[in-house]
Structure formats: C-alpha cells, structure tokens
C-alpha atoms as a PDB file:
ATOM      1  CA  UNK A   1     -13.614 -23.350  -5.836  1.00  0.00           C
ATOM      2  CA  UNK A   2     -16.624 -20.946  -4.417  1.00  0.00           C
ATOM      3  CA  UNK A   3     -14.070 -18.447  -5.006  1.00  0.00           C
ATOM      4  CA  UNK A   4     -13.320 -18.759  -8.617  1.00  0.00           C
ATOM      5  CA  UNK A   5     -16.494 -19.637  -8.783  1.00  0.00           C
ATOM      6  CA  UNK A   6     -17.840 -15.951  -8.145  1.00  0.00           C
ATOM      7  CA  UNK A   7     -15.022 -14.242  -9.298  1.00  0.00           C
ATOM      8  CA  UNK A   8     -15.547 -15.595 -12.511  1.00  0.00           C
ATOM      9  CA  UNK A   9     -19.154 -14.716 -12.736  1.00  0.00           C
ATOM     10  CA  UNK A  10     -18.642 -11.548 -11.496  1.00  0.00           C
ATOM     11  CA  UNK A  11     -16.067 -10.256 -14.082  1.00  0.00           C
ATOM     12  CA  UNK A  12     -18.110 -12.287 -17.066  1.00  0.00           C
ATOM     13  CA  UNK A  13     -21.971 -11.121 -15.946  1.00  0.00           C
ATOM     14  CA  UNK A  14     -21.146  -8.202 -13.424  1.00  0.00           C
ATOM     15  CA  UNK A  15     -21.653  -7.747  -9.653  1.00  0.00           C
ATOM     16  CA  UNK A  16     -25.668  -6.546  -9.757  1.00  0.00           C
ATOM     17  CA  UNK A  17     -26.553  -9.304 -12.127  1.00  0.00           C
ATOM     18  CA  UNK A  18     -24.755 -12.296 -10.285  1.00  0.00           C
ATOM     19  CA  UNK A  19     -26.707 -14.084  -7.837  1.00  0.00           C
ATOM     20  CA  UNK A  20     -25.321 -16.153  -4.454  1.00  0.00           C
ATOM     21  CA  UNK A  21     -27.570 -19.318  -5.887  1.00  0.00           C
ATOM     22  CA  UNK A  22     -25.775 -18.815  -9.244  1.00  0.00           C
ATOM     23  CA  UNK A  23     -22.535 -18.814  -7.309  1.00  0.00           C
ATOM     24  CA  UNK A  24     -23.208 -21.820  -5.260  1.00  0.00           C
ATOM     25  CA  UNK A  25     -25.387 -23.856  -7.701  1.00  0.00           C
ATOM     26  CA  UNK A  26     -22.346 -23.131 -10.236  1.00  0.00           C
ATOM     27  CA  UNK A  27     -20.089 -24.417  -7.466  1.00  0.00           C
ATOM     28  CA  UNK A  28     -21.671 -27.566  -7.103  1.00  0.00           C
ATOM     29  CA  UNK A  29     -23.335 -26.874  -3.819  1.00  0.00           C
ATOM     30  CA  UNK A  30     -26.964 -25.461  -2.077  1.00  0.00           C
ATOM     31  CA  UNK A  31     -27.151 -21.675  -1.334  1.00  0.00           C
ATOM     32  CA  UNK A  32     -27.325 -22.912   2.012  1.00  0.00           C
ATOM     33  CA  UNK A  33     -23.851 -24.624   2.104  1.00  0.00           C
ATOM     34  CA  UNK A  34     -22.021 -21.217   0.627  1.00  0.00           C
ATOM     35  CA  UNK A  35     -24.164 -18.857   3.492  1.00  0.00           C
ATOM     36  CA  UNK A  36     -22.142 -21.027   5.755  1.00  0.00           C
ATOM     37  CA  UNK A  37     -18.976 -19.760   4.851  1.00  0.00           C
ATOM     38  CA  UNK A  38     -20.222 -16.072   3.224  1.00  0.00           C
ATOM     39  CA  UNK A  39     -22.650 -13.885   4.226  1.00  0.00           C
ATOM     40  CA  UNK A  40     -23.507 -12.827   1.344  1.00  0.00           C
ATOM     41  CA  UNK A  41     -22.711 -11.784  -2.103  1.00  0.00           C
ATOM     42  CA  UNK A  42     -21.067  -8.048  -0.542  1.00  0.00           C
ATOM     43  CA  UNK A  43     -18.546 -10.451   1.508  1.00  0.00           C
ATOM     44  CA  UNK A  44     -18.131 -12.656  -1.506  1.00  0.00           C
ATOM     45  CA  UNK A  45     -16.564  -9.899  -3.570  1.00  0.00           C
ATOM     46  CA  UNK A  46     -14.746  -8.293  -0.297  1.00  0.00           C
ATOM     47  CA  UNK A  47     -12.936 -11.399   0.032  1.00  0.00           C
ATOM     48  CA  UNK A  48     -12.132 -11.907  -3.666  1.00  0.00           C
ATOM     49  CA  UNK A  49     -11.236  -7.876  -3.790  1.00  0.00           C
ATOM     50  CA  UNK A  50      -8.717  -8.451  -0.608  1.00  0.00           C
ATOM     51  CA  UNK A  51      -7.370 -11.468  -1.183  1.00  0.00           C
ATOM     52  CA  UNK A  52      -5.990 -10.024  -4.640  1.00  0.00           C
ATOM     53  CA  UNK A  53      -4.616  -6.933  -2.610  1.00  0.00           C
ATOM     54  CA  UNK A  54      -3.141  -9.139  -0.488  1.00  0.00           C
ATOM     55  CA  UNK A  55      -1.008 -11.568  -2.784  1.00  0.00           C
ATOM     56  CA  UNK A  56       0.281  -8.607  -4.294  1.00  0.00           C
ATOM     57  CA  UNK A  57       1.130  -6.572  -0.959  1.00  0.00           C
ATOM     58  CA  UNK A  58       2.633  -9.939   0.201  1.00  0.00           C
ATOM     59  CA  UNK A  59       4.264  -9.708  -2.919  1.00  0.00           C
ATOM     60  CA  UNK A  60       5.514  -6.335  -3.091  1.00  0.00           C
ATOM     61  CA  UNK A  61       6.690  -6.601   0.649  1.00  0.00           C
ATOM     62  CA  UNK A  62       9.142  -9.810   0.107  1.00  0.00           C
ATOM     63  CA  UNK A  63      10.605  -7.986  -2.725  1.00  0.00           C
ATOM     64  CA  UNK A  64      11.223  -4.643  -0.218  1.00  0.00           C
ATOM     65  CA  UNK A  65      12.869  -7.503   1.848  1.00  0.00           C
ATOM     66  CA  UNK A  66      15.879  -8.054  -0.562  1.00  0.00           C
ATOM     67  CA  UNK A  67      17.947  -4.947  -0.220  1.00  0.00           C
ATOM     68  CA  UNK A  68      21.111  -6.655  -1.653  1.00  0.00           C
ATOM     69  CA  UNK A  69      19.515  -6.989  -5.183  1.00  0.00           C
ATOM     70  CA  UNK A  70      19.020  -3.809  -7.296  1.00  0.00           C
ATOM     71  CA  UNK A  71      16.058  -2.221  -6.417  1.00  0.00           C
ATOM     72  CA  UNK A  72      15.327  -1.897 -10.266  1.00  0.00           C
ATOM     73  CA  UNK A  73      15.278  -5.308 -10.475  1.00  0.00           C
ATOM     74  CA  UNK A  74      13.104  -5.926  -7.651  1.00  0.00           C
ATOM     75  CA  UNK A  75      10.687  -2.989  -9.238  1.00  0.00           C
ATOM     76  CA  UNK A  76      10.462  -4.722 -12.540  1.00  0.00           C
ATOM     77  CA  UNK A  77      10.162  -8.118 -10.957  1.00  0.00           C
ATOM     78  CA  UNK A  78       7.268  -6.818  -9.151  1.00  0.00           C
ATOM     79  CA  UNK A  79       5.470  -5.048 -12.157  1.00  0.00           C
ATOM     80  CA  UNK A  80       6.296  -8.501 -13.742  1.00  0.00           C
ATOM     81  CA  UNK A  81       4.333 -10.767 -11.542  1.00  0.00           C
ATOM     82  CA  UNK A  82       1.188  -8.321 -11.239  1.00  0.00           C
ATOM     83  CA  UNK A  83       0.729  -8.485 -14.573  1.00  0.00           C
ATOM     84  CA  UNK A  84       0.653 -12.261 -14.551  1.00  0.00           C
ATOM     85  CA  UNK A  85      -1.346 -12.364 -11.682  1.00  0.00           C
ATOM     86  CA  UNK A  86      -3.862  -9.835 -12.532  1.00  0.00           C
ATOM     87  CA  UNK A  87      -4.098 -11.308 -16.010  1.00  0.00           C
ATOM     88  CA  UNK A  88      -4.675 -14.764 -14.358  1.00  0.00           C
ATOM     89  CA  UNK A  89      -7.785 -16.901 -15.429  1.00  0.00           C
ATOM     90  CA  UNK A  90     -10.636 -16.022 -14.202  1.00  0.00           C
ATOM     91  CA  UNK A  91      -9.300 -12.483 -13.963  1.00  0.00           C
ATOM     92  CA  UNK A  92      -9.072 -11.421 -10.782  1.00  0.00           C
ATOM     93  CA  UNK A  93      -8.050  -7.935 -11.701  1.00  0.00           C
ATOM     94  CA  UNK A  94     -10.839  -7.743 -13.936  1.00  0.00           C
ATOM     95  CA  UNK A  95     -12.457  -7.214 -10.550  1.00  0.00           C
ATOM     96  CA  UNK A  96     -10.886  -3.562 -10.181  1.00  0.00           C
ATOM     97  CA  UNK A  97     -12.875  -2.821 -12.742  1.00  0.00           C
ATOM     98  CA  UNK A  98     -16.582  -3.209 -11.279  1.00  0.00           C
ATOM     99  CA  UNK A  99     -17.910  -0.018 -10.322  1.00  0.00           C
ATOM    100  CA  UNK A 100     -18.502  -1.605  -7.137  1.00  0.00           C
ATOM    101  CA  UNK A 101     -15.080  -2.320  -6.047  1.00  0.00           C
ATOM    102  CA  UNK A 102     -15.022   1.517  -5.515  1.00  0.00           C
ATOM    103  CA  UNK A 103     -17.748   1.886  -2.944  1.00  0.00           C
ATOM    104  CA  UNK A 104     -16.723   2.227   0.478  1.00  0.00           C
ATOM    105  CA  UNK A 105     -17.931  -1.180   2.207  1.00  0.00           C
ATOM    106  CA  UNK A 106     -14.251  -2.418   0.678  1.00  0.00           C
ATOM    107  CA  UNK A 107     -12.127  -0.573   3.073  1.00  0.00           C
ATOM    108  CA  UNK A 108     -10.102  -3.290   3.868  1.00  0.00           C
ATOM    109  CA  UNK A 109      -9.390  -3.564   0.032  1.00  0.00           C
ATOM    110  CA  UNK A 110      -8.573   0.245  -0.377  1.00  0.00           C
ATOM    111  CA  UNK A 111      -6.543  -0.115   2.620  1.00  0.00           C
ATOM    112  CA  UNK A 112      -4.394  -2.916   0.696  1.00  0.00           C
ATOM    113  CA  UNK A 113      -4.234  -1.471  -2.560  1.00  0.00           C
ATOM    114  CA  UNK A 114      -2.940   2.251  -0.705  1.00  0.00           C
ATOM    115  CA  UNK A 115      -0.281  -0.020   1.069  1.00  0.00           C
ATOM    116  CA  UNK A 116       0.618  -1.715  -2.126  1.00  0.00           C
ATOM    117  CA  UNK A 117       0.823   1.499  -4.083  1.00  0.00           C
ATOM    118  CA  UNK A 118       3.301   2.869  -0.954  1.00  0.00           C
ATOM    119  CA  UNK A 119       5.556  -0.592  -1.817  1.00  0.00           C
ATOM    120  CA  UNK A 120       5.728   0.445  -5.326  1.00  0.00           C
ATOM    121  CA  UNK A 121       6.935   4.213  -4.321  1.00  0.00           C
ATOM    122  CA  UNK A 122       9.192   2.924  -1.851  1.00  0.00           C
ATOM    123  CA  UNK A 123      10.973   0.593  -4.265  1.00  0.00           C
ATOM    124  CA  UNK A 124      11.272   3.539  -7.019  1.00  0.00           C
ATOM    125  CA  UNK A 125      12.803   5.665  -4.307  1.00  0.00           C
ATOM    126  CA  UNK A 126      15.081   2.622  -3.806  1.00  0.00           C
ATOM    127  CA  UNK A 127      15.902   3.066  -7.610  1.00  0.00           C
ATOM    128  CA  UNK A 128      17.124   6.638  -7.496  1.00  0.00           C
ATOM    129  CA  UNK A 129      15.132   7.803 -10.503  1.00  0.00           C
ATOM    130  CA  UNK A 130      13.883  10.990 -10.319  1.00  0.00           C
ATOM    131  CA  UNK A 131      15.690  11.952  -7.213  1.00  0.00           C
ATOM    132  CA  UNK A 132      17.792  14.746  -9.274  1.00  0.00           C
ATOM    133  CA  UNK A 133      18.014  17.753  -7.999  1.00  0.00           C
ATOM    134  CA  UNK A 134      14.915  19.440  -8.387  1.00  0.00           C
ATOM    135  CA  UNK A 135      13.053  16.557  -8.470  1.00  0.00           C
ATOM    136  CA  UNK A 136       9.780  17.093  -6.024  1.00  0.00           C
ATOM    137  CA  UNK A 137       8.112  14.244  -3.604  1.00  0.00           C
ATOM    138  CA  UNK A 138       4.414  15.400  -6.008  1.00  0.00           C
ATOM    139  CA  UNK A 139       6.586  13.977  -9.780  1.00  0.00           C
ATOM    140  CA  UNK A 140       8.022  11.325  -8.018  1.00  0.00           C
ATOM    141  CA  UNK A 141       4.295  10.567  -6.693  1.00  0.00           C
ATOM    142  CA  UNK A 142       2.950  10.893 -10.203  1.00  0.00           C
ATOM    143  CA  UNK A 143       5.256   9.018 -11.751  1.00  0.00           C
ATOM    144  CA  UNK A 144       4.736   5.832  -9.236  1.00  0.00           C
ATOM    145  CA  UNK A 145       0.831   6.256  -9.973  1.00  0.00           C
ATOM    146  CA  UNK A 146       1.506   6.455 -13.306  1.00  0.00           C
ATOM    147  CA  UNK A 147       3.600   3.031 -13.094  1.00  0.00           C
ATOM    148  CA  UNK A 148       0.754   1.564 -10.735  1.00  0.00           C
ATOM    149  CA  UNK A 149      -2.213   2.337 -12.566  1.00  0.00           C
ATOM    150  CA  UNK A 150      -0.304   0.808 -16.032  1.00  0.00           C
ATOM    151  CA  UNK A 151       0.608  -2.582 -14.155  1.00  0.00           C
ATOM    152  CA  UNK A 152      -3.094  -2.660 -12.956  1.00  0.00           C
ATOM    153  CA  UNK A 153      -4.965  -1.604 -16.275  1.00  0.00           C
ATOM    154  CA  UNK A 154      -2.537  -4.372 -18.011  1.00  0.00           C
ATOM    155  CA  UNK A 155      -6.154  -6.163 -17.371  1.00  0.00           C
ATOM    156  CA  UNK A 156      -7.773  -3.965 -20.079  1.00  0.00           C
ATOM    157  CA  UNK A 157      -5.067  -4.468 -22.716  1.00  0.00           C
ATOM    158  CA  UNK A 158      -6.125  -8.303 -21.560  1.00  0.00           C
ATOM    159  CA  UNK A 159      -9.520  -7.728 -22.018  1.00  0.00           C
ATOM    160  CA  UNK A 160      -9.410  -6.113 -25.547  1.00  0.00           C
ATOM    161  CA  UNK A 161      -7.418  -9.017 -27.235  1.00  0.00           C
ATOM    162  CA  UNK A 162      -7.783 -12.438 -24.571  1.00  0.00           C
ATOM    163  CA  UNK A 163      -5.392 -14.777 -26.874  1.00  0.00           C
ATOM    164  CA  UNK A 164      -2.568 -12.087 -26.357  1.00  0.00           C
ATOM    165  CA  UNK A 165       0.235 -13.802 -24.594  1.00  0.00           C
ATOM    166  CA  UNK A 166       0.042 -13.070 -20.685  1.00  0.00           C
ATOM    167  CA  UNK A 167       3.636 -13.677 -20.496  1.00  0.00           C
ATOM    168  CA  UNK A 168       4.125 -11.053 -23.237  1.00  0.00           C
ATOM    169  CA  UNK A 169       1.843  -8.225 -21.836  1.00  0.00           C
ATOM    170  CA  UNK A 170       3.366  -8.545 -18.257  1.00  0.00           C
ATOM    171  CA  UNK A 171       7.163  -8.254 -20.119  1.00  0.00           C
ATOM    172  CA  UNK A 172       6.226  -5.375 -21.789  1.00  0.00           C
ATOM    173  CA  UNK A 173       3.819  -3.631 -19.014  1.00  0.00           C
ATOM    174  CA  UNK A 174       7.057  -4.040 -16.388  1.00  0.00           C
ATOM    175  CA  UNK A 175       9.151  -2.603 -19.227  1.00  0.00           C
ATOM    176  CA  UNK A 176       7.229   0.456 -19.546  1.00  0.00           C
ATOM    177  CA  UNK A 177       6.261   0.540 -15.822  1.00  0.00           C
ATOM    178  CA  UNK A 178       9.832   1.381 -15.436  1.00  0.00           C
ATOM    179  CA  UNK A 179      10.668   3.591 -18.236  1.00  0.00           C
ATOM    180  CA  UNK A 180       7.744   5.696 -16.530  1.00  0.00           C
ATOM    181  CA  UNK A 181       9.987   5.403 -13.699  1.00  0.00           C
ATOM    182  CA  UNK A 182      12.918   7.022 -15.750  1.00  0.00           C
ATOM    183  CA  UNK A 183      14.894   3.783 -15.654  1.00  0.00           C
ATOM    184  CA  UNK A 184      16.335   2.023 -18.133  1.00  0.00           C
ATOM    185  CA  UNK A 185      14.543  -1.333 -18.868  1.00  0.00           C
ATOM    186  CA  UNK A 186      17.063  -3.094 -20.756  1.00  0.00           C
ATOM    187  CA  UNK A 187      19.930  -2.546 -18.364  1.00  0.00           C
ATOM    188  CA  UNK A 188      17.649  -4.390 -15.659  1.00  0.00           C
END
C-alpha cells in the first residue's frame, strides 16, 4: 500500500513536490510508522524504481529460459507484458520518466534496466533478424534500443490519451517492437 501509495503521488505531483508525510498520511499511517520501513523519500523511489526493473528482468529471464519455443514468440511475449505492466495503474513506468530516476543514487535501478535491455538483445539474437551477412553487432544494438526504448515510452502514448485500451497499446507496441526487429509480427 505505502508503495502505490508514493508511486502514485510521485508520477501525479512529481518527485521534488511529494512529501514522506503526504506519502504516509495518504497511506493511512504517521510519518513515523513509514521511517520504519524507508529512510526516506530517495529510498522510497529506489525501491519503487527497482522493483519495476526487477519484475521485468524476472520477466525477461523466464522467457530466455524456454529455448524450445520460438524465440520470436518469446520476444513479442515479452514486449507484450511490459507494456501492460508499465501501463499498469498507478503507472509505474511513468516513473522512468522523472528526471530523477536518472541521477546516479539509482544504481541498482540502472544496473536492472542495463540487464534487462541485454535480455531483450539476447532474445533478438535468438530470432535471427538482422544476422545477414553484413549485419554488424552496432545495427543489431540499435535496433534492440530502438525496440526497448518503444516498449518503455508505450507509457507516453499512455499518458497522452489514459482511456486508450492498455491491452491495445501493448498489442500494437510488441507488434512494432518486432517489426523494428525485422521480424514479421503476424507470423508470430
């Protein structure tokens, strides 16, 4: 509850304007009761930002797990259920959008999010696409932050129009994410 608590106030009023009393007294409890479990508003947002990271590296690595099912299918099934989950209410990728989720006290989350983005590269190696002849480690690098940085700004297309179907948005974000890829969407 604390949780969704601050994440919500954070993507709605912003990380320098939310307060840990407006967190706690909005979670039903004394600023005293949340310092027991956070430090502080800076570990508050660390362990939103990370625990995001996380579900999606934990995630991305079950779906590395499968080898026997088409690693296109595992690629779009993982573009898929970002989408969702970034798009979640409250929005927890909204989050990657605070200038503060960029400043280096959130290792731990950069950490995550470089591992996740190596899950994503490893499945579209998986795929084959764009290992032609000629084809460069640098394009096939673009192309997977290409696909990355779509699934994760799926959260602005959310933004701009909130009573746009979730379920829609991640269908057609994982669709795209893999025609980036040089794959064919509809044969997945």
């Amino acid at each position: 509850m604390l949780l969704e608590v601050a994440a919500e106030l954070f993507t709605l009023k912003g990380y320098g304007v939310t307060t840990t009393r407006a967190v706690a007294e909005r979670a039903g409890m004394r600023q005293a009761t949340m310092y027991y479990y956070f430090s502080g508003k800076d570990e508050l947002f660390a362990a939103l930002l990370e625990a995001t990271a996380a579900a999606s590296l934990g995630r991305a690595r079950r779906l590395l797990a499968e080898p026997e099912r088409p690693a296109e299918e595992r690629l779009w099934e993982l573009c898929h259920m970002e989408v969702l989950s970034l798009c979640a209410d409250p929005s927890p990728g909204a989050l990657y959008l605070l200038p503060e989720a960029s400043f280096e006290r959130y290792a731990r989350f950069h950490e995550l999010r470089k591992h996740l983005r190596e899950a994503y590269l490893e499945l579209l190696k998986a795929t084959g696409a764009g290992c032609t002849p000629g084809a460069d480690e640098a394009s096939l690098r673009l192309r997977n932050d290409l696909m990355f940085t779509l699934v994760e700004g799926a959260v602005l297309t959310r933004r701009c129009d909130p009573a746009r179907s979730t379920a829609d948005l991640a269908q057609a974000t994982a669709d795209a994410a893999l025609r980036i890829a040089g794959i064919d969407a509809a044969r997945v």
